[in-house]
Protein backbone atom coordinates (compact mmCIF):
# COMPACT_ATOMS: atom_id res chain seq x y z
CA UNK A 1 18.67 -4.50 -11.76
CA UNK A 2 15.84 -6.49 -10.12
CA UNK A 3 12.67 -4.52 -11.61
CA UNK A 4 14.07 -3.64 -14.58
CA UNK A 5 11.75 -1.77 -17.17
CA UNK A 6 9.03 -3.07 -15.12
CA UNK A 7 5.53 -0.87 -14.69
CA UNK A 8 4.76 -0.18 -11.65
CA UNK A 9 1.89 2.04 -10.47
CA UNK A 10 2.73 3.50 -6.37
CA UNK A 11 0.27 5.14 -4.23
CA UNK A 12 0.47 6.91 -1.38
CA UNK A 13 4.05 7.64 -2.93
CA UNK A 14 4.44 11.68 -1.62
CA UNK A 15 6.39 10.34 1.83
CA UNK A 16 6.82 7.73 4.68
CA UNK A 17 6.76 4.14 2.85
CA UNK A 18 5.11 4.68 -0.34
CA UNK A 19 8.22 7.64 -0.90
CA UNK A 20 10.79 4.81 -0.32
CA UNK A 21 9.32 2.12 -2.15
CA UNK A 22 9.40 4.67 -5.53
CA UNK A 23 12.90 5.61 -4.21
CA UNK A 24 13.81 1.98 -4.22
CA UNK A 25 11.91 0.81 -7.64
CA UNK A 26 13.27 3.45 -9.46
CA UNK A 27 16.98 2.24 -8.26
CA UNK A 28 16.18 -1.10 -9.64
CA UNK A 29 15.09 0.43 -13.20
CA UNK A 30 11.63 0.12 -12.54
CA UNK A 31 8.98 3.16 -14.80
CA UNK A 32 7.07 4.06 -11.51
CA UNK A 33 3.71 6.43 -11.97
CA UNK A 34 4.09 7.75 -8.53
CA UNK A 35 0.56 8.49 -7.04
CA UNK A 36 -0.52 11.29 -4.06
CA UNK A 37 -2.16 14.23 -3.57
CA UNK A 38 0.80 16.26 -2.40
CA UNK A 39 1.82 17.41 -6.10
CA UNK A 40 4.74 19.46 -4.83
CA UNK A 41 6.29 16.51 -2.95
CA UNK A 42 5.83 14.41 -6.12
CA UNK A 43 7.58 16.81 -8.27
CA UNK A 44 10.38 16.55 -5.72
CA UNK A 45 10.62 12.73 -5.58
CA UNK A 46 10.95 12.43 -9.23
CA UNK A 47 13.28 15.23 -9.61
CA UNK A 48 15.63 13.65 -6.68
CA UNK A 49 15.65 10.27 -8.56
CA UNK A 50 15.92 11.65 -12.18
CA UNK A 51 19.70 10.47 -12.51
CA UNK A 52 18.84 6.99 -11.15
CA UNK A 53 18.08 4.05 -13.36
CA UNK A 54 14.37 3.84 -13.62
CA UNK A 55 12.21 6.77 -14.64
CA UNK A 56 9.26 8.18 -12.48
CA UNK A 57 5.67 9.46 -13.99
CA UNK A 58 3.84 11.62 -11.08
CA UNK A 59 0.04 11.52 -11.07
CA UNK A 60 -1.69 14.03 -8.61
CA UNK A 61 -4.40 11.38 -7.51
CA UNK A 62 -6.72 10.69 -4.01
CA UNK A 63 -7.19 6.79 -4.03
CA UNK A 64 -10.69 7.57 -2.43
CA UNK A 65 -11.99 8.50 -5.96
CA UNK A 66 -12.62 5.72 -8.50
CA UNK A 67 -11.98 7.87 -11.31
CA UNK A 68 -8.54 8.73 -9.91
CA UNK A 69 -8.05 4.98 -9.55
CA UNK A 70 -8.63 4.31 -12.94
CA UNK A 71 -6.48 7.44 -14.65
CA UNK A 72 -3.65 6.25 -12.25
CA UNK A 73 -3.18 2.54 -14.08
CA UNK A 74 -4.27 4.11 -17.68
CA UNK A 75 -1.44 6.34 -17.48
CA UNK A 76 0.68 3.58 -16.56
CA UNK A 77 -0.75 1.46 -19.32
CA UNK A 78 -0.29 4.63 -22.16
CA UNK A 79 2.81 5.83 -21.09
CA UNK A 80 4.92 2.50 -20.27
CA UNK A 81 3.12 0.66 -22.32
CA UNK A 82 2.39 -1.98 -20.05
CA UNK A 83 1.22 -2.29 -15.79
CA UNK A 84 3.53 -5.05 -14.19
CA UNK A 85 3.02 -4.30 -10.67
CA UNK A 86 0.67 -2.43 -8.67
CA UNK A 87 1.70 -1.01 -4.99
CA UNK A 88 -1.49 -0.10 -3.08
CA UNK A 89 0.53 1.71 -0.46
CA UNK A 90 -1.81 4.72 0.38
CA UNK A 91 -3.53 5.08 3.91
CA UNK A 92 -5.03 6.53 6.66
CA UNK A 93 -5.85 5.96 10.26
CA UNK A 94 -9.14 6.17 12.13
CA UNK A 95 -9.18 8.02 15.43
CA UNK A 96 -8.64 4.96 18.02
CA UNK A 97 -12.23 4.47 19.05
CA UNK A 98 -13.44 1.47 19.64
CA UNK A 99 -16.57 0.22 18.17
CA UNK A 100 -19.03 1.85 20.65
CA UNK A 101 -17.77 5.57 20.01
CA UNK A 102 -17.17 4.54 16.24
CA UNK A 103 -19.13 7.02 13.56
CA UNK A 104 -20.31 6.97 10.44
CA UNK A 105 -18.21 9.56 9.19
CA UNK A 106 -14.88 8.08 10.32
CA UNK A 107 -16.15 4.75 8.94
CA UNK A 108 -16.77 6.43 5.48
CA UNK A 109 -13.24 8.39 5.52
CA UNK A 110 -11.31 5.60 6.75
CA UNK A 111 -12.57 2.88 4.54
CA UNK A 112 -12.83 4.90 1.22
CA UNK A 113 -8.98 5.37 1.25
CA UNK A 114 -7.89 1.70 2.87
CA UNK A 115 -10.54 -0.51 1.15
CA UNK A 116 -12.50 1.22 -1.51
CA UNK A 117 -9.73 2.53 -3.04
CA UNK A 118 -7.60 -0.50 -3.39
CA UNK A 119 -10.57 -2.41 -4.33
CA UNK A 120 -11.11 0.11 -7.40
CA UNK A 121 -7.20 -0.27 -8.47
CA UNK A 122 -7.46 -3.91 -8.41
CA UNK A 123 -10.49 -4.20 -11.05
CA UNK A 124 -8.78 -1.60 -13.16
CA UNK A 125 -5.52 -3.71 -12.66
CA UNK A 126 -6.77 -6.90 -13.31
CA UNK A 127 -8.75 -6.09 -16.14
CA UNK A 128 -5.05 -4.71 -17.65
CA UNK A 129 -3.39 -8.07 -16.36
CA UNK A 130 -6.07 -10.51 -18.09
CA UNK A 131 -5.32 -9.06 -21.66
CA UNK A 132 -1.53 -8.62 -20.85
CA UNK A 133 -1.63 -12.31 -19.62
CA UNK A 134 0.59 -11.87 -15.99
CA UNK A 135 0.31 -9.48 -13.64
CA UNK A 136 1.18 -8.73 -9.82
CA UNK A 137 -0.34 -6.60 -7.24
CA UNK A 138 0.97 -5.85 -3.29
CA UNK A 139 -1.39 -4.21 -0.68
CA UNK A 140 0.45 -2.60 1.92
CA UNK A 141 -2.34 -3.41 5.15
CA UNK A 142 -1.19 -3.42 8.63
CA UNK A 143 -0.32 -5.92 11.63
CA UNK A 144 -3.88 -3.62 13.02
CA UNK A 145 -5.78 -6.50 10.45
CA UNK A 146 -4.64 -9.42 12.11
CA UNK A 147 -4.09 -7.91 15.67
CA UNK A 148 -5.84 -5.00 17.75
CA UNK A 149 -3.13 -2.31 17.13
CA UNK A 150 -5.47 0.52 16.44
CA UNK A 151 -9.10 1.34 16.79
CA UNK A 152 -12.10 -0.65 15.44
CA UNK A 153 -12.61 1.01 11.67
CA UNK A 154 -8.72 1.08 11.14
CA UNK A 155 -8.48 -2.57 12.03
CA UNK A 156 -11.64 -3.83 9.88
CA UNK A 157 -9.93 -1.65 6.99
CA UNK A 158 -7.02 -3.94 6.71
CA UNK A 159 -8.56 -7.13 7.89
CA UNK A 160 -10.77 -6.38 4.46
CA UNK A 161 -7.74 -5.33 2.58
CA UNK A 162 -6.14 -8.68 3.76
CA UNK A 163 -8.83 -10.58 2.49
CA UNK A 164 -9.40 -8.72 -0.83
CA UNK A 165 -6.04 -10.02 -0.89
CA UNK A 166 -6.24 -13.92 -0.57
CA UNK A 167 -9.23 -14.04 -2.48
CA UNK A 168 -7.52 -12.03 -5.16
CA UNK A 169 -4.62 -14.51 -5.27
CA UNK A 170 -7.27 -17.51 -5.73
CA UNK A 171 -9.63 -16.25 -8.13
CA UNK A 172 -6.92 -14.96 -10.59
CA UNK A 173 -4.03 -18.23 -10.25
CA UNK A 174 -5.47 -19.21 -14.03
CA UNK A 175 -4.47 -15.75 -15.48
CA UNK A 176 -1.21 -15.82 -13.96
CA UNK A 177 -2.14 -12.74 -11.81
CA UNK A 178 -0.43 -12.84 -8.43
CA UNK A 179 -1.94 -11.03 -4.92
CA UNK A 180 0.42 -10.61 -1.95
CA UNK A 181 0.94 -8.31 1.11
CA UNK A 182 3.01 -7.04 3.02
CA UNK A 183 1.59 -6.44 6.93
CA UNK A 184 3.82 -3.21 8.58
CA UNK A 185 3.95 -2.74 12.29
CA UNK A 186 5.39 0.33 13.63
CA UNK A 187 6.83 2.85 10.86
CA UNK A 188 8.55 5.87 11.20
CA UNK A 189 5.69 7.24 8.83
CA UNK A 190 3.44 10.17 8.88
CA UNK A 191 -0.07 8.06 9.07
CA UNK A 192 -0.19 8.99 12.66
CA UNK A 193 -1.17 12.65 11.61
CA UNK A 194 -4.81 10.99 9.84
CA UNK A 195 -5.25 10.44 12.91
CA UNK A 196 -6.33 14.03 13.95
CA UNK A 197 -7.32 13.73 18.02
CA UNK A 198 -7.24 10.33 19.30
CA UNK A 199 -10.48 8.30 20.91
CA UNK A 200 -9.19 8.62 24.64
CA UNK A 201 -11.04 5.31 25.97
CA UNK A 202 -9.37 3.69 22.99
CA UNK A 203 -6.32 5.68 22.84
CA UNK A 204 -5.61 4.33 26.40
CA UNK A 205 -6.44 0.92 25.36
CA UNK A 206 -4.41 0.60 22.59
CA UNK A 207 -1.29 1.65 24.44
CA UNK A 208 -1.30 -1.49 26.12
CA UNK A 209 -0.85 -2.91 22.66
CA UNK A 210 1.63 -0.75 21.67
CA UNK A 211 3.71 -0.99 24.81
CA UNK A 212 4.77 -4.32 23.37
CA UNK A 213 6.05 -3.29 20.10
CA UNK A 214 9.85 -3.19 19.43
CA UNK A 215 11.39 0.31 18.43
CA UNK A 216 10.09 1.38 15.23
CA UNK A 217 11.06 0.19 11.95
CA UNK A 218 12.19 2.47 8.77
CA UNK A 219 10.12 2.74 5.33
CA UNK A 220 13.29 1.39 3.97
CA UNK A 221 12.40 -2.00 5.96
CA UNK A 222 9.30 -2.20 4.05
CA UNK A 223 10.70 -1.00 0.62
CA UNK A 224 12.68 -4.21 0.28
CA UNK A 225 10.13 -6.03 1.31
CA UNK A 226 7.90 -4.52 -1.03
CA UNK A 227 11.02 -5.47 -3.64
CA UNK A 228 11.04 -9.14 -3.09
CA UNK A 229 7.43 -8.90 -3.74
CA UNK A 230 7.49 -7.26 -6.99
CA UNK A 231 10.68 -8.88 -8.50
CA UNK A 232 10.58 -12.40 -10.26
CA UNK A 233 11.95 -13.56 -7.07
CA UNK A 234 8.83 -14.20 -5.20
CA UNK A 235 7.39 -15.81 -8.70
CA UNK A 236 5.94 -18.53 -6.87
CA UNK A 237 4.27 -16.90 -3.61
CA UNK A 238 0.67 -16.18 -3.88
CA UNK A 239 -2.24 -15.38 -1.37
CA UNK A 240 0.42 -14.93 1.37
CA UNK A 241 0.82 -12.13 3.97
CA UNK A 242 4.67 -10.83 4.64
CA UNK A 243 4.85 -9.48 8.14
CA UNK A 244 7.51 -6.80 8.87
CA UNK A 245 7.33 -5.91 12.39
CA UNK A 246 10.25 -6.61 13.98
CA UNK A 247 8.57 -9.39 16.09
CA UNK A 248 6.01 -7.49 17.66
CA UNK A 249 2.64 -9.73 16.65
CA UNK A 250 5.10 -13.03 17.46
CA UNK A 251 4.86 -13.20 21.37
């Protein structure tokens, strides 16, 4: 078992990527506190994995809330004992526009959930990994922060969360904290329906992006990535970005 009795905090864990990740962890022995809003969908996760190897803790949470943030890793912490790994999987979209039609209110919604959110894990994580002496945290972003796969807010999101990243890695080598991520394009997920009624100036755009991308990958594909990542396997990579897109971003 590759995460064996390993603590590992999920969000965004009710369905799409952040459902097969737990589904995944939990088959490698992980203790996974498995984070969403969707209680109901929780309860059924765990209850579909409770003959597997690892053990899952659900924690009705929105990652938009600091307070949430910070119950989400205590629980980890008081329960398991420990926090290995932290999976900031949970996100939305914006509505396409691009930056002229952008608003205020999308920024706010948008960048509470993709960047405020994963910013308030992280101190609560780190401040867990410092005493603990190791720790290792993967932010799930998007090939929309390093190409234009989505509207203005959405993209700036995980450009940020991309960064937050790096600088994460760098700041933290001397406490033997580690800071990857992995960079998803096209999902069979349900992030498209954030998305409520698309920009059509930038909806349009976009397609011409999108007409480009292969078929679209499964959460599965980014479950083992998100494996690697968390296992002692990837012990040594740091500060790095692991693309899984099928080869859309490469041409």
């Amino acid at each position: 078992m590759r995460l064996k009795e390993k603590s590992i905090v999920v969000t965004g864990a009710s369905s799409g990527m952040g459902k097969a990740i737990v589904e995944r962890f939990v088959k490698e022995g992980a203790l996974v506190v498995a984070v969403a809003r969707r209680k109901e969908r929780l309860d059924a996760l765990k209850e579909s994995l409770a003959q597997e190897k690892g053990q899952v803790l659900v924690f009705q949470g929105d990652v938009s809330k600091k307070e949430d943030n910070e119950k989400m890793i205590e629980l980890a912490v008081q329960h398991f004992g420990k926090l290995d790994v932290l999976v900031n999987n949970a996100g939305i979209m914006d509505d396409m526009s691009g930056i002229g039609d952008a608003t205020d209110e999308k920024y706010e919604q948008v960048m509470k959930v993709n960047v405020y959110g994963p910013m308030c894990a992280m101190r609560k994580a780190v401040s867990v990994f410092k005493e603990q002496g190791h720790g290792n945290i993967i932010n799930v972003a998007s090939v929309g922060g390093m190409r234009t796969a989505a509207g203005a807010i959405y993209c700036a999101s995980k450009a940020a969360l991309l960064a937050m990243t790096r600088n994460t890695a760098f700041m933290y080598i001397p406490d033997h904290i580690r800071c990857n991520a992995i960079a998803p394009g096209g999902i069979q997920t349900e992030i498209a329906n954030s998305m409520g009624m698309p920009n059509p100036n930038g909806y349009a755009r976009v397609q011409k992006v999108l007409a480009a991308a292969p078929q679209p990958g499964a959460p599965e594909d980014i479950a083992a990535a998100a494996l690697f990542l968390a296992s002692d396997e990837s012990q040594y990579i740091n500060g790095d970005t692991l693309v899984v897109d099928g080869g859309w971003i490469a041409g």
